[in-house]
PDB file of N, CA and C in Angstrom:
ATOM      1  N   UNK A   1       0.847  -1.183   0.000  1.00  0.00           N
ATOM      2  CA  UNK A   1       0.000   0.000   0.000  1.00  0.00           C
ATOM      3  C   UNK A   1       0.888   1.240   0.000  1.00  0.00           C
ATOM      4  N   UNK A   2       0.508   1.996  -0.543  1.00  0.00           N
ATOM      5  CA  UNK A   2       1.216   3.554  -0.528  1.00  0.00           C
ATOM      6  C   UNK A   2      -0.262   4.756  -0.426  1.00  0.00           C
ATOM      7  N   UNK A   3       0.475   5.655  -0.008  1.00  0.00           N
ATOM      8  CA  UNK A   3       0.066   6.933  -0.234  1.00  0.00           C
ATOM      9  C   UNK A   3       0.957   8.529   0.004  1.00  0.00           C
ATOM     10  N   UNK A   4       0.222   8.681  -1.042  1.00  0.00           N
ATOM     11  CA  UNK A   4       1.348  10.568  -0.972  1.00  0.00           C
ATOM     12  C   UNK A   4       0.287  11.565  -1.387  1.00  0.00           C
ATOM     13  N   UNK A   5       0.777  12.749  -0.922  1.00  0.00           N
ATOM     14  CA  UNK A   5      -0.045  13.922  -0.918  1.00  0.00           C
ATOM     15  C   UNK A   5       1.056  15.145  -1.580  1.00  0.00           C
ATOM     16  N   UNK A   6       0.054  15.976  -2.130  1.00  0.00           N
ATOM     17  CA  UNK A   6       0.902  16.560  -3.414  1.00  0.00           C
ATOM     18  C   UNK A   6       0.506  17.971  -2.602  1.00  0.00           C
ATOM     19  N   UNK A   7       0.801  19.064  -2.480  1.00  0.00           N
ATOM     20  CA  UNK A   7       0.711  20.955  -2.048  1.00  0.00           C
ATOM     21  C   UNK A   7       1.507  21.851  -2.946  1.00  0.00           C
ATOM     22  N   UNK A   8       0.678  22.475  -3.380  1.00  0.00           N
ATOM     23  CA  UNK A   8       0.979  23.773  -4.585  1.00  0.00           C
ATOM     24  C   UNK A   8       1.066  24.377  -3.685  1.00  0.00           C
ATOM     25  N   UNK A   9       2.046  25.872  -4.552  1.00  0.00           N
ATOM     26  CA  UNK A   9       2.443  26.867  -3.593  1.00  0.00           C
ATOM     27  C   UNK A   9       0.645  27.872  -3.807  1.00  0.00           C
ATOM     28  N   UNK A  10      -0.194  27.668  -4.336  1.00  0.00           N
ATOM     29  CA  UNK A  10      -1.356  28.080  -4.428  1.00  0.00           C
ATOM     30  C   UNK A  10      -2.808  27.744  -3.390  1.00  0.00           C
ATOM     31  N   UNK A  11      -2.117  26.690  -2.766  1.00  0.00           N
ATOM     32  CA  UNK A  11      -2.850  26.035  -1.528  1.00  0.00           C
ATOM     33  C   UNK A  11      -3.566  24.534  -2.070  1.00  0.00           C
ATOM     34  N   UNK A  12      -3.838  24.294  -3.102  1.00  0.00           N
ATOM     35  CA  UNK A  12      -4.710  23.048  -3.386  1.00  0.00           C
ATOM     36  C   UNK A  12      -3.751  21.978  -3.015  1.00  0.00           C
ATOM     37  N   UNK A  13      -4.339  20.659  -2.740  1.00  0.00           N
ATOM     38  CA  UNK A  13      -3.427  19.696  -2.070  1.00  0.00           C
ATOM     39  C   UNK A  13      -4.143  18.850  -2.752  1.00  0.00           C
ATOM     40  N   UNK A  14      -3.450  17.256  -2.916  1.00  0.00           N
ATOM     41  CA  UNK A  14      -4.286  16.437  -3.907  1.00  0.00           C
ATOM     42  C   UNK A  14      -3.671  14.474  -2.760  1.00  0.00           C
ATOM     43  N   UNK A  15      -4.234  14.322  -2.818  1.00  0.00           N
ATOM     44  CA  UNK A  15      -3.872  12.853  -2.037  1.00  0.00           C
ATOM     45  C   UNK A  15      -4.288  11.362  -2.909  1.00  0.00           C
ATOM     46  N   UNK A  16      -3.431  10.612  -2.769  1.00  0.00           N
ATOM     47  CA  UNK A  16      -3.627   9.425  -3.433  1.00  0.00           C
ATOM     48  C   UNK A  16      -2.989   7.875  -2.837  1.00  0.00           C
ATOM     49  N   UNK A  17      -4.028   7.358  -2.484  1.00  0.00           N
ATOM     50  CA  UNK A  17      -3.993   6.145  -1.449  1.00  0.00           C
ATOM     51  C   UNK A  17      -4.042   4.917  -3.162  1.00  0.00           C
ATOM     52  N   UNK A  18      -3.372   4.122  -2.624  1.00  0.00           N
ATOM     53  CA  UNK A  18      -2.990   3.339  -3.200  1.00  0.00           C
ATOM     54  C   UNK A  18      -3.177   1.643  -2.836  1.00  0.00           C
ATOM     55  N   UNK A  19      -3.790   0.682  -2.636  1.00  0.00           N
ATOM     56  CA  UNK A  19      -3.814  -0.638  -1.711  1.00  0.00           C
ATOM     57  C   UNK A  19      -3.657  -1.239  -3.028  1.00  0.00           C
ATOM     58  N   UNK A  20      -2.514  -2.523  -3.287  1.00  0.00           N
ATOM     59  CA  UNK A  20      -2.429  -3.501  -4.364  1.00  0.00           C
ATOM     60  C   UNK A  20      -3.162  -4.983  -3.693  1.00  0.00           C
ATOM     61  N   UNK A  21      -2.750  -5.039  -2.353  1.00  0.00           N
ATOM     62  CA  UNK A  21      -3.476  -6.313  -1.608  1.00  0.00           C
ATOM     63  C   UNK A  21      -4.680  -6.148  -0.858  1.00  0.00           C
ATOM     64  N   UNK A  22      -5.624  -4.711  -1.240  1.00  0.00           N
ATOM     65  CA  UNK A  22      -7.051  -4.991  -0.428  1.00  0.00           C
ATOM     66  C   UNK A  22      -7.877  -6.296  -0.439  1.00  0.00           C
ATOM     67  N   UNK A  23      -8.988  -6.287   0.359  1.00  0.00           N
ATOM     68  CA  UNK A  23      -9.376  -7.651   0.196  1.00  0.00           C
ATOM     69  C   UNK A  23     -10.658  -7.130  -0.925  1.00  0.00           C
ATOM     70  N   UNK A  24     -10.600  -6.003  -1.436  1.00  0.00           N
ATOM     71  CA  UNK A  24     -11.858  -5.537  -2.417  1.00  0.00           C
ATOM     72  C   UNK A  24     -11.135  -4.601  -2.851  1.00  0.00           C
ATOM     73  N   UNK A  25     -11.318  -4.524  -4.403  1.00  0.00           N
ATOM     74  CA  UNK A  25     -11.261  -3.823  -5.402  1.00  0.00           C
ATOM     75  C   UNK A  25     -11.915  -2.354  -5.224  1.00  0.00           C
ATOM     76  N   UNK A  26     -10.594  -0.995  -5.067  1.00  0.00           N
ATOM     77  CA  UNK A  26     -12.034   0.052  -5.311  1.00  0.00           C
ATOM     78  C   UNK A  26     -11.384   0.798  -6.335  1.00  0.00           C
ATOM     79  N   UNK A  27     -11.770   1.360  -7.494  1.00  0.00           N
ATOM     80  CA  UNK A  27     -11.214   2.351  -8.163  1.00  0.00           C
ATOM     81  C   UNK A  27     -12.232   3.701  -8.310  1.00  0.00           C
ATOM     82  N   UNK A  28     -11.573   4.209  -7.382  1.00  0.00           N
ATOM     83  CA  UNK A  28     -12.215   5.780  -7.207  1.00  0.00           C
ATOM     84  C   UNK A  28     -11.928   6.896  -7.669  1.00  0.00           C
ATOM     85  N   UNK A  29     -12.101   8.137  -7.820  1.00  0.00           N
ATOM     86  CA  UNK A  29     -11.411   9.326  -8.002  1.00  0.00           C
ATOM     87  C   UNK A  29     -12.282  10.246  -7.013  1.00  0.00           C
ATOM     88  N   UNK A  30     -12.068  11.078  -6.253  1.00  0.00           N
ATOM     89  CA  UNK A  30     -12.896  11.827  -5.129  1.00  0.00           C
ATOM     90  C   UNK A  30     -11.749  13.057  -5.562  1.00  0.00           C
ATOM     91  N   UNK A  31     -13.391  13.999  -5.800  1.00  0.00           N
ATOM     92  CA  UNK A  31     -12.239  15.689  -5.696  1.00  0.00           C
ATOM     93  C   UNK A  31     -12.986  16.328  -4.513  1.00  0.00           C
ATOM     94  N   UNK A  32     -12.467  17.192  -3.584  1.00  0.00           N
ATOM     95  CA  UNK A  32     -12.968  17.623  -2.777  1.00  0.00           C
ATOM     96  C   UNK A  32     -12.395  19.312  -2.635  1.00  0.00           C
ATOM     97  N   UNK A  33     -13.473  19.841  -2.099  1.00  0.00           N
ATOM     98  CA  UNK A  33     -13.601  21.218  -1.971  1.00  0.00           C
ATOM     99  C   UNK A  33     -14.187  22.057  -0.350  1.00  0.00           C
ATOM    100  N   UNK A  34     -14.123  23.093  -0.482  1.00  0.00           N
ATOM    101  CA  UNK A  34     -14.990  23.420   0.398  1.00  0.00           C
ATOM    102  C   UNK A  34     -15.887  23.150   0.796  1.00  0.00           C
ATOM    103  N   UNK A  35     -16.834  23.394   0.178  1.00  0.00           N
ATOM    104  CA  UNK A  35     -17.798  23.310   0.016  1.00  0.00           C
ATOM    105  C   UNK A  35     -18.908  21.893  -0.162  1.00  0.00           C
ATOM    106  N   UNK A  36     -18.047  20.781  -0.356  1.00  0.00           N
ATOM    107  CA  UNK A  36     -18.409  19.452  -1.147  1.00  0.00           C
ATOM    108  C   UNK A  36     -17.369  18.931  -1.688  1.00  0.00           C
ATOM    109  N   UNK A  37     -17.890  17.848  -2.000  1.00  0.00           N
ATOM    110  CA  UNK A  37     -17.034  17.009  -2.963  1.00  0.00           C
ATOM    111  C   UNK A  37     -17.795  16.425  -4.092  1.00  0.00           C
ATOM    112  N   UNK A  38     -17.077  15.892  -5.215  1.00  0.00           N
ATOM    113  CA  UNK A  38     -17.251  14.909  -6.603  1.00  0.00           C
ATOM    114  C   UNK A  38     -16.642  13.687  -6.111  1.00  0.00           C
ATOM    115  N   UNK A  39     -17.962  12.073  -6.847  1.00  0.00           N
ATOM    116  CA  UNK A  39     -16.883  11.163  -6.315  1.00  0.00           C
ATOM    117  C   UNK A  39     -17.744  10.505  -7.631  1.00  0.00           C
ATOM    118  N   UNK A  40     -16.398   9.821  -8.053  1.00  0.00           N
ATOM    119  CA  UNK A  40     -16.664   8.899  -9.738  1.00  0.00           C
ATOM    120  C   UNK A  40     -16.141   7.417  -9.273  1.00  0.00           C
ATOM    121  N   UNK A  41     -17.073   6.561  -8.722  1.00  0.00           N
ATOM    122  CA  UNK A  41     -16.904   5.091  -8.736  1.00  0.00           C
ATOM    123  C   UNK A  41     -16.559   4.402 -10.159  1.00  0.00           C
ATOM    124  N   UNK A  42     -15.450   4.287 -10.713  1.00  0.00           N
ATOM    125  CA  UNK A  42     -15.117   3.489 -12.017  1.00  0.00           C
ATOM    126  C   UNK A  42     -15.603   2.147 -12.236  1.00  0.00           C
ATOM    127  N   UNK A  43     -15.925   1.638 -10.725  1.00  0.00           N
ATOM    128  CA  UNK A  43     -16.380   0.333 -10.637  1.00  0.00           C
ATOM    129  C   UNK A  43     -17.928   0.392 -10.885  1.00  0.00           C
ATOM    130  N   UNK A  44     -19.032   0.789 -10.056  1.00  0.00           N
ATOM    131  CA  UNK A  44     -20.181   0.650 -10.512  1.00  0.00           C
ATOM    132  C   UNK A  44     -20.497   2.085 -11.181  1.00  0.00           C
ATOM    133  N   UNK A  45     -20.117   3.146 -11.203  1.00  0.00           N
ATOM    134  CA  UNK A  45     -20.409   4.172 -12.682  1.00  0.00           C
ATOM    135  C   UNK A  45     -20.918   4.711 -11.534  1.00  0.00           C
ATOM    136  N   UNK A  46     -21.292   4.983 -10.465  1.00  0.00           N
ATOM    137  CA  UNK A  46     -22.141   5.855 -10.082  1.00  0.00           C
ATOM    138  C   UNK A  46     -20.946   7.136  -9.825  1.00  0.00           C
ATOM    139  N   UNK A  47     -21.852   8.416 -10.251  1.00  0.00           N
ATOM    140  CA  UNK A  47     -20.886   9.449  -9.815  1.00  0.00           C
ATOM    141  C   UNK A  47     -22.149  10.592  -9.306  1.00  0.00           C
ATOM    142  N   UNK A  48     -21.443  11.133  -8.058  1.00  0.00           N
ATOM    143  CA  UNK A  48     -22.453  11.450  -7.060  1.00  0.00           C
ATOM    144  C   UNK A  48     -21.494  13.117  -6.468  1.00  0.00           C
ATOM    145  N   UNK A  49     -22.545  14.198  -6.772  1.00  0.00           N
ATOM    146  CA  UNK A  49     -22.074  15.618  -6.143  1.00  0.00           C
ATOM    147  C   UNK A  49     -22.691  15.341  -4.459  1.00  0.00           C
ATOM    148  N   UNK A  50     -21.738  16.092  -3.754  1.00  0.00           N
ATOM    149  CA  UNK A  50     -22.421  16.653  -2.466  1.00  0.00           C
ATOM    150  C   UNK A  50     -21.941  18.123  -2.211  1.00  0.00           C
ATOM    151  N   UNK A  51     -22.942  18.727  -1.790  1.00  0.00           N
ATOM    152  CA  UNK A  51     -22.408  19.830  -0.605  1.00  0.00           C
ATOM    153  C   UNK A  51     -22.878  19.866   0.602  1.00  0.00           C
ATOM    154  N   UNK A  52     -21.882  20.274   1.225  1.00  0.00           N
ATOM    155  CA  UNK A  52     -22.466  20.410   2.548  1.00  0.00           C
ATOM    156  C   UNK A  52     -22.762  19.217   3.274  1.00  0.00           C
ATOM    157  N   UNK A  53     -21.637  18.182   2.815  1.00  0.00           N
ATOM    158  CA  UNK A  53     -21.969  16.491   3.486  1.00  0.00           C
ATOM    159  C   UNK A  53     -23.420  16.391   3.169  1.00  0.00           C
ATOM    160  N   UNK A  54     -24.255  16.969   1.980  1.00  0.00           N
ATOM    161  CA  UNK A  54     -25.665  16.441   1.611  1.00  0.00           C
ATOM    162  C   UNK A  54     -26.059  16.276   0.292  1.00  0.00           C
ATOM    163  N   UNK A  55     -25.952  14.814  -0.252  1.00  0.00           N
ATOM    164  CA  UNK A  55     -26.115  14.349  -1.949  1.00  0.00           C
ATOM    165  C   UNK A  55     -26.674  15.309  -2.389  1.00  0.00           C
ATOM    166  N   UNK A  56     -26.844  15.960  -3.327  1.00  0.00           N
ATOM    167  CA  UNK A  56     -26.995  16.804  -4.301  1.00  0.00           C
ATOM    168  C   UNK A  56     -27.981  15.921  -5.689  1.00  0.00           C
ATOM    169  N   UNK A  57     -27.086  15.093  -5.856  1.00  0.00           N
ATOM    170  CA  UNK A  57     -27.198  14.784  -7.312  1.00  0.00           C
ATOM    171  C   UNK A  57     -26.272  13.384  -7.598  1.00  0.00           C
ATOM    172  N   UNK A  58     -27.274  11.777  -7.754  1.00  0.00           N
ATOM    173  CA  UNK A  58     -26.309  10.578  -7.907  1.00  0.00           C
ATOM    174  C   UNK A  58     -26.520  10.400  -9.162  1.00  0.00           C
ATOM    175  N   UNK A  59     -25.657  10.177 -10.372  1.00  0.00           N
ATOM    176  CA  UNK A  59     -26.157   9.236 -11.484  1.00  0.00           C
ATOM    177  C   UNK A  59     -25.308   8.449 -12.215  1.00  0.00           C
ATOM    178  N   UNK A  60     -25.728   7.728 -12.609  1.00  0.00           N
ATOM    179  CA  UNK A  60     -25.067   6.234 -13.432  1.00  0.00           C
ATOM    180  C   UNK A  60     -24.736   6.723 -14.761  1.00  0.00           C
ATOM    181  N   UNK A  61     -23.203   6.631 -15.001  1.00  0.00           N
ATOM    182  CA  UNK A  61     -22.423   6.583 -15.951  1.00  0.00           C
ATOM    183  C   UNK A  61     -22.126   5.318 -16.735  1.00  0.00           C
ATOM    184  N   UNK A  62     -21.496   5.155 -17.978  1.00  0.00           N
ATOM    185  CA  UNK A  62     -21.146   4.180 -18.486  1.00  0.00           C
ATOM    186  C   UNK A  62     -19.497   4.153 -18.220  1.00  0.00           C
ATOM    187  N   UNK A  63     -19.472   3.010 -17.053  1.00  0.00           N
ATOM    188  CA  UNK A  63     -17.863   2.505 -17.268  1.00  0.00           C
ATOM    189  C   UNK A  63     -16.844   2.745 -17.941  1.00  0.00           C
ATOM    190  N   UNK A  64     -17.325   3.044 -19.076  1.00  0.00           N
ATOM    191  CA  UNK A  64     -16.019   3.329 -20.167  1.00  0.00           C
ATOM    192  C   UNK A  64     -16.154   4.847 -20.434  1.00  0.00           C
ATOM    193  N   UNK A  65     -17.133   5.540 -20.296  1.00  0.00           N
ATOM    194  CA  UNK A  65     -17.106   7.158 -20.522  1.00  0.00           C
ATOM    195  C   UNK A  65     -15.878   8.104 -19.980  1.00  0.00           C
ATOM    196  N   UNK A  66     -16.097   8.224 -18.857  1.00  0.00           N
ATOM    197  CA  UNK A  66     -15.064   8.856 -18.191  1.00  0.00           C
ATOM    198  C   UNK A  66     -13.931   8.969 -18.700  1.00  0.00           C
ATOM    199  N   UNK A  67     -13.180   7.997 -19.130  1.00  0.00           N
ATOM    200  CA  UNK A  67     -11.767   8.188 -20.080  1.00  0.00           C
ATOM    201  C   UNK A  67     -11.702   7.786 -21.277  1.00  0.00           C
ATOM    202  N   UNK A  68     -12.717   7.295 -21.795  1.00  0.00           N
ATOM    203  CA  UNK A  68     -13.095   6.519 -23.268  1.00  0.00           C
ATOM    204  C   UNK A  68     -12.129   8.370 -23.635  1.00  0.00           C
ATOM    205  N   UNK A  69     -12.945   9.205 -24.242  1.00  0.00           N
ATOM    206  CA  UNK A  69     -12.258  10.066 -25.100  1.00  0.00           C
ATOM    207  C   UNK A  69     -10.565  11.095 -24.808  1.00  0.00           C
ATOM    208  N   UNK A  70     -10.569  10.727 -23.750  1.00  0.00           N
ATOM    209  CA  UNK A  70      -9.112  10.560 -23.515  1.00  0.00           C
ATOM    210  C   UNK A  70      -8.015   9.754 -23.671  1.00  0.00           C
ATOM    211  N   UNK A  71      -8.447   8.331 -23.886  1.00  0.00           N
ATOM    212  CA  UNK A  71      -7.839   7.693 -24.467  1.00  0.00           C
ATOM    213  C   UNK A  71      -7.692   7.787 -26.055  1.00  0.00           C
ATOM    214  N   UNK A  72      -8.905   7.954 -26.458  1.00  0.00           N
ATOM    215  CA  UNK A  72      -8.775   8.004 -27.687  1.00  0.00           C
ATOM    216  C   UNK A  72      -7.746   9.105 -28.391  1.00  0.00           C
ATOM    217  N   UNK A  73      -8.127  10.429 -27.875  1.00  0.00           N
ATOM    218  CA  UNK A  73      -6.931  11.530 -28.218  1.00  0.00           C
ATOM    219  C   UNK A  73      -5.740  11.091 -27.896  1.00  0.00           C
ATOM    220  N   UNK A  74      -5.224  10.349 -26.650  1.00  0.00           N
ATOM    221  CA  UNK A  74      -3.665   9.793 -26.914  1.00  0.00           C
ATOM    222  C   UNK A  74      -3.033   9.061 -27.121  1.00  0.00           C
ATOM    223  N   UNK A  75      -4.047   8.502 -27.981  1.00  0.00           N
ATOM    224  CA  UNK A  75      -3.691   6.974 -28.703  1.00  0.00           C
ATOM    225  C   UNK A  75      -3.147   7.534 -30.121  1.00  0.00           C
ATOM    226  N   UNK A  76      -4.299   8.235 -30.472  1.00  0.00           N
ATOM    227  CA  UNK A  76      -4.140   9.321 -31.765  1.00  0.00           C
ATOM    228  C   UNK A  76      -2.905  10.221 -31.901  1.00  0.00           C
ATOM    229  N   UNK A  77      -2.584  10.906 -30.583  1.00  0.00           N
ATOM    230  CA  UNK A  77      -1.406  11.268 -30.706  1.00  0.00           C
ATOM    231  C   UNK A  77       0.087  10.778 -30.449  1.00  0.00           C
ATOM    232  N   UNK A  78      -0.322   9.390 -30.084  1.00  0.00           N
ATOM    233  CA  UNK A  78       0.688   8.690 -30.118  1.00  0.00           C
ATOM    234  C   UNK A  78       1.324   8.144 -31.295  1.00  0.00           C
ATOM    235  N   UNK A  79       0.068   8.169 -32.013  1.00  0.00           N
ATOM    236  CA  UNK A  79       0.567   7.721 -33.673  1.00  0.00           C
ATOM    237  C   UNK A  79       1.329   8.682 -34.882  1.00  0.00           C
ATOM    238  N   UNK A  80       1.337  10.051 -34.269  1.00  0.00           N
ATOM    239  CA  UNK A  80       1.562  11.675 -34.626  1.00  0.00           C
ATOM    240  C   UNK A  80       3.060  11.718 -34.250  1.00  0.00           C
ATOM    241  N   UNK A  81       3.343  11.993 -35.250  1.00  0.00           N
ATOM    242  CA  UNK A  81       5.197  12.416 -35.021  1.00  0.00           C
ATOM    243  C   UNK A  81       5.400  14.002 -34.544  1.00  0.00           C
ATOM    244  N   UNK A  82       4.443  15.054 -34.793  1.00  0.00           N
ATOM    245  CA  UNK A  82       4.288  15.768 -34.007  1.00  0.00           C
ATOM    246  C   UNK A  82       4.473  15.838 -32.474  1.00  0.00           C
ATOM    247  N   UNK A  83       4.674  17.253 -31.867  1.00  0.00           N
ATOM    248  CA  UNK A  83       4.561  17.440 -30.828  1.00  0.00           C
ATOM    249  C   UNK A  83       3.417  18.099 -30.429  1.00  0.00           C
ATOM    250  N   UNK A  84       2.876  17.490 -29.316  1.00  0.00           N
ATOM    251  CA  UNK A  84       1.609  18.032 -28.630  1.00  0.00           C
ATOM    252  C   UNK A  84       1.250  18.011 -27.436  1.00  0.00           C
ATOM    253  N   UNK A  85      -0.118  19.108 -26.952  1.00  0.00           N
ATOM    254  CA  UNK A  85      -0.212  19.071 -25.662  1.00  0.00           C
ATOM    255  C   UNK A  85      -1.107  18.290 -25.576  1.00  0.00           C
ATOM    256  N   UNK A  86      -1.253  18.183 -24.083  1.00  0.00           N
ATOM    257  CA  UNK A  86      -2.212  16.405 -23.284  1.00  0.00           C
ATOM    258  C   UNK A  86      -2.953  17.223 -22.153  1.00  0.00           C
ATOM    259  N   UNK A  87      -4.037  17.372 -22.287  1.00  0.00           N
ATOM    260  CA  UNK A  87      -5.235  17.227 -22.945  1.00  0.00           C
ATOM    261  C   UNK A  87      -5.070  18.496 -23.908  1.00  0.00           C
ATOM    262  N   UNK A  88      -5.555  18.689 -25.238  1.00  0.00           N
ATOM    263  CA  UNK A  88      -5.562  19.771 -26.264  1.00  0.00           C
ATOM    264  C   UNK A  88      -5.724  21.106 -25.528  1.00  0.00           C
ATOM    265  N   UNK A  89      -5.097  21.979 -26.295  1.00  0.00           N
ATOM    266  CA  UNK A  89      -5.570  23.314 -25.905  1.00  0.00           C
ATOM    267  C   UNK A  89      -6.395  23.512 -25.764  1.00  0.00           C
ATOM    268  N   UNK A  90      -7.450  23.404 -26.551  1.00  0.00           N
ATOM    269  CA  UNK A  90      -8.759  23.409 -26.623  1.00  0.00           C
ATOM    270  C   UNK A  90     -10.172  22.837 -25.871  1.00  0.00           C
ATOM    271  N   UNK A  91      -9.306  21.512 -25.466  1.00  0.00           N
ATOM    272  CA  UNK A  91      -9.968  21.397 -24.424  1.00  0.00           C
ATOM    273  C   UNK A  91      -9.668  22.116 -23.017  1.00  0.00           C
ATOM    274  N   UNK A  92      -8.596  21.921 -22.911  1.00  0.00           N
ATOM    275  CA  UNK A  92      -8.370  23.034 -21.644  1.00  0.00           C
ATOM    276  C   UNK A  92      -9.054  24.418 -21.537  1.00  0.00           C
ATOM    277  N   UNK A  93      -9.319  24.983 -22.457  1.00  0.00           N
ATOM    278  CA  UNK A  93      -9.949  26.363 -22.680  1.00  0.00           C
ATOM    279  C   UNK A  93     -11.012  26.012 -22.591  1.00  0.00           C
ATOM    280  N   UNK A  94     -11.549  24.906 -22.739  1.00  0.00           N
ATOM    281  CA  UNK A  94     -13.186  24.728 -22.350  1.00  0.00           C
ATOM    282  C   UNK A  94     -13.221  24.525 -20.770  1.00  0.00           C
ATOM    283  N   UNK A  95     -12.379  23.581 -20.026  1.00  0.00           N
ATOM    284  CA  UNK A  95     -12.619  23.385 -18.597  1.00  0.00           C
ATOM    285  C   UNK A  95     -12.560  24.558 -17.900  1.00  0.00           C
ATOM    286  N   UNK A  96     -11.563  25.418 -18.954  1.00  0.00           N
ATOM    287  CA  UNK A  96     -10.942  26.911 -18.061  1.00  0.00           C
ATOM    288  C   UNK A  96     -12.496  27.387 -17.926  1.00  0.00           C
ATOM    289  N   UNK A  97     -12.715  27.354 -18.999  1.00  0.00           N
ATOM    290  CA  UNK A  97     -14.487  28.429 -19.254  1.00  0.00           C
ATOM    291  C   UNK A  97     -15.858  27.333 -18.703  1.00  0.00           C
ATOM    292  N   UNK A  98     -15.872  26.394 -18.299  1.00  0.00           N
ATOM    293  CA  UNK A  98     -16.495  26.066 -17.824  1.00  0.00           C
ATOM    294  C   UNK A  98     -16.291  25.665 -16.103  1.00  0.00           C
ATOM    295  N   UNK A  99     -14.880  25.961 -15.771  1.00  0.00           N
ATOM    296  CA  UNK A  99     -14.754  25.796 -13.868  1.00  0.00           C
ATOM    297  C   UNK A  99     -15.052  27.573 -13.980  1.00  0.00           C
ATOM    298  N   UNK A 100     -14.852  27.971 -14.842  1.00  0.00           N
ATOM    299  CA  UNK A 100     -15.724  29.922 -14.630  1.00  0.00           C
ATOM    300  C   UNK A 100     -16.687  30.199 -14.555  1.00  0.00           C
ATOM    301  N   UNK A 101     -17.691  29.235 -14.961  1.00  0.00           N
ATOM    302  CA  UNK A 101     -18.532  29.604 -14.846  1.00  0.00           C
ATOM    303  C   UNK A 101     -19.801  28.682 -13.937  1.00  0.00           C
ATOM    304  N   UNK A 102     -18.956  27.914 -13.738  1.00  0.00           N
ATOM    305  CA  UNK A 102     -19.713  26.848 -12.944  1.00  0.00           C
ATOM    306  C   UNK A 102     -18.788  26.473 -11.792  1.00  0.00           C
ATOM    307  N   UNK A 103     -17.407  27.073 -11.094  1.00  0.00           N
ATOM    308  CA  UNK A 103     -16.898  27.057 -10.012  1.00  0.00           C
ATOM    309  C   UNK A 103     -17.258  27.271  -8.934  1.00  0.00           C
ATOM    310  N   UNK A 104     -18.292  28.543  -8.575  1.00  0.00           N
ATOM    311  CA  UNK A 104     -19.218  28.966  -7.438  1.00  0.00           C
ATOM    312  C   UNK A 104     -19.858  28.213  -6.978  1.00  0.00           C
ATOM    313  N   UNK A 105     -20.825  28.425  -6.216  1.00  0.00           N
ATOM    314  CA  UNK A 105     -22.215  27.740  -5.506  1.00  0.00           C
ATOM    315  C   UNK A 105     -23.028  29.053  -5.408  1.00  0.00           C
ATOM    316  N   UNK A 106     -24.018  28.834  -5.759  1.00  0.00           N
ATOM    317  CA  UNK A 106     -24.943  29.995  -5.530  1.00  0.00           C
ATOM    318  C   UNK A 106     -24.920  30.203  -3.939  1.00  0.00           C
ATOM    319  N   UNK A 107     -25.711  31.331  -3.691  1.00  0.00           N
ATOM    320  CA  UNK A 107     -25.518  31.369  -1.465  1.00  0.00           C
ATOM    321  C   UNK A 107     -26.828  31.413  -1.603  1.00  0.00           C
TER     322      UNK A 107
END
């Protein structure tokens, strides 16, 4: 088992637990905030908002969504003798413009 925790000089901190011999399988990703957290079960698809330690919003994903089109772009650019960025500019300029506009919580 491992775990390490990552701190920007910006304050965000990021942690990642690791078990190779659990006696159960979990593959998770949990982002957490002030305010709440995001949690994406890879295993049964459910991905579930909270704030305020109170569900918000649970719903069932397809298993393969979540990174299906990320893989695909660096598979693609793996085949590219070019140099490139990971994830596209372009997509980045969308997360930029969409954690802008959807970063808050209403009060």
């Amino acid at each position: 088992a491992a775990s390490f925790r990552l701190e920007f000089p910006e304050g965000t901190t990021g942690q990642f637990d690791v078990a190779w011999s659990a006696a159960e399988e979990q593959r998770v990703v949990e982002v957490r905030g002030v305010n709440g957290r995001a949690r994406l079960d890879f295993g049964s698809g459910a991905f579930t908002l909270e704030v305020e330690n109170e569900p918000v919003r649970t719903v069932s994903v397809d298993i393969n969504e979540p990174l299906r089109a990320e893989w695909l772009y660096f598979l693609g650019r793996c085949r590219s003798p070019e140099a490139t960025v990971f994830p596209s500019k372009q997509r980045l300029l969308d997360q930029s413009a969409w954690l802008q506009s959807h970063g808050q919580l209403d009060s």
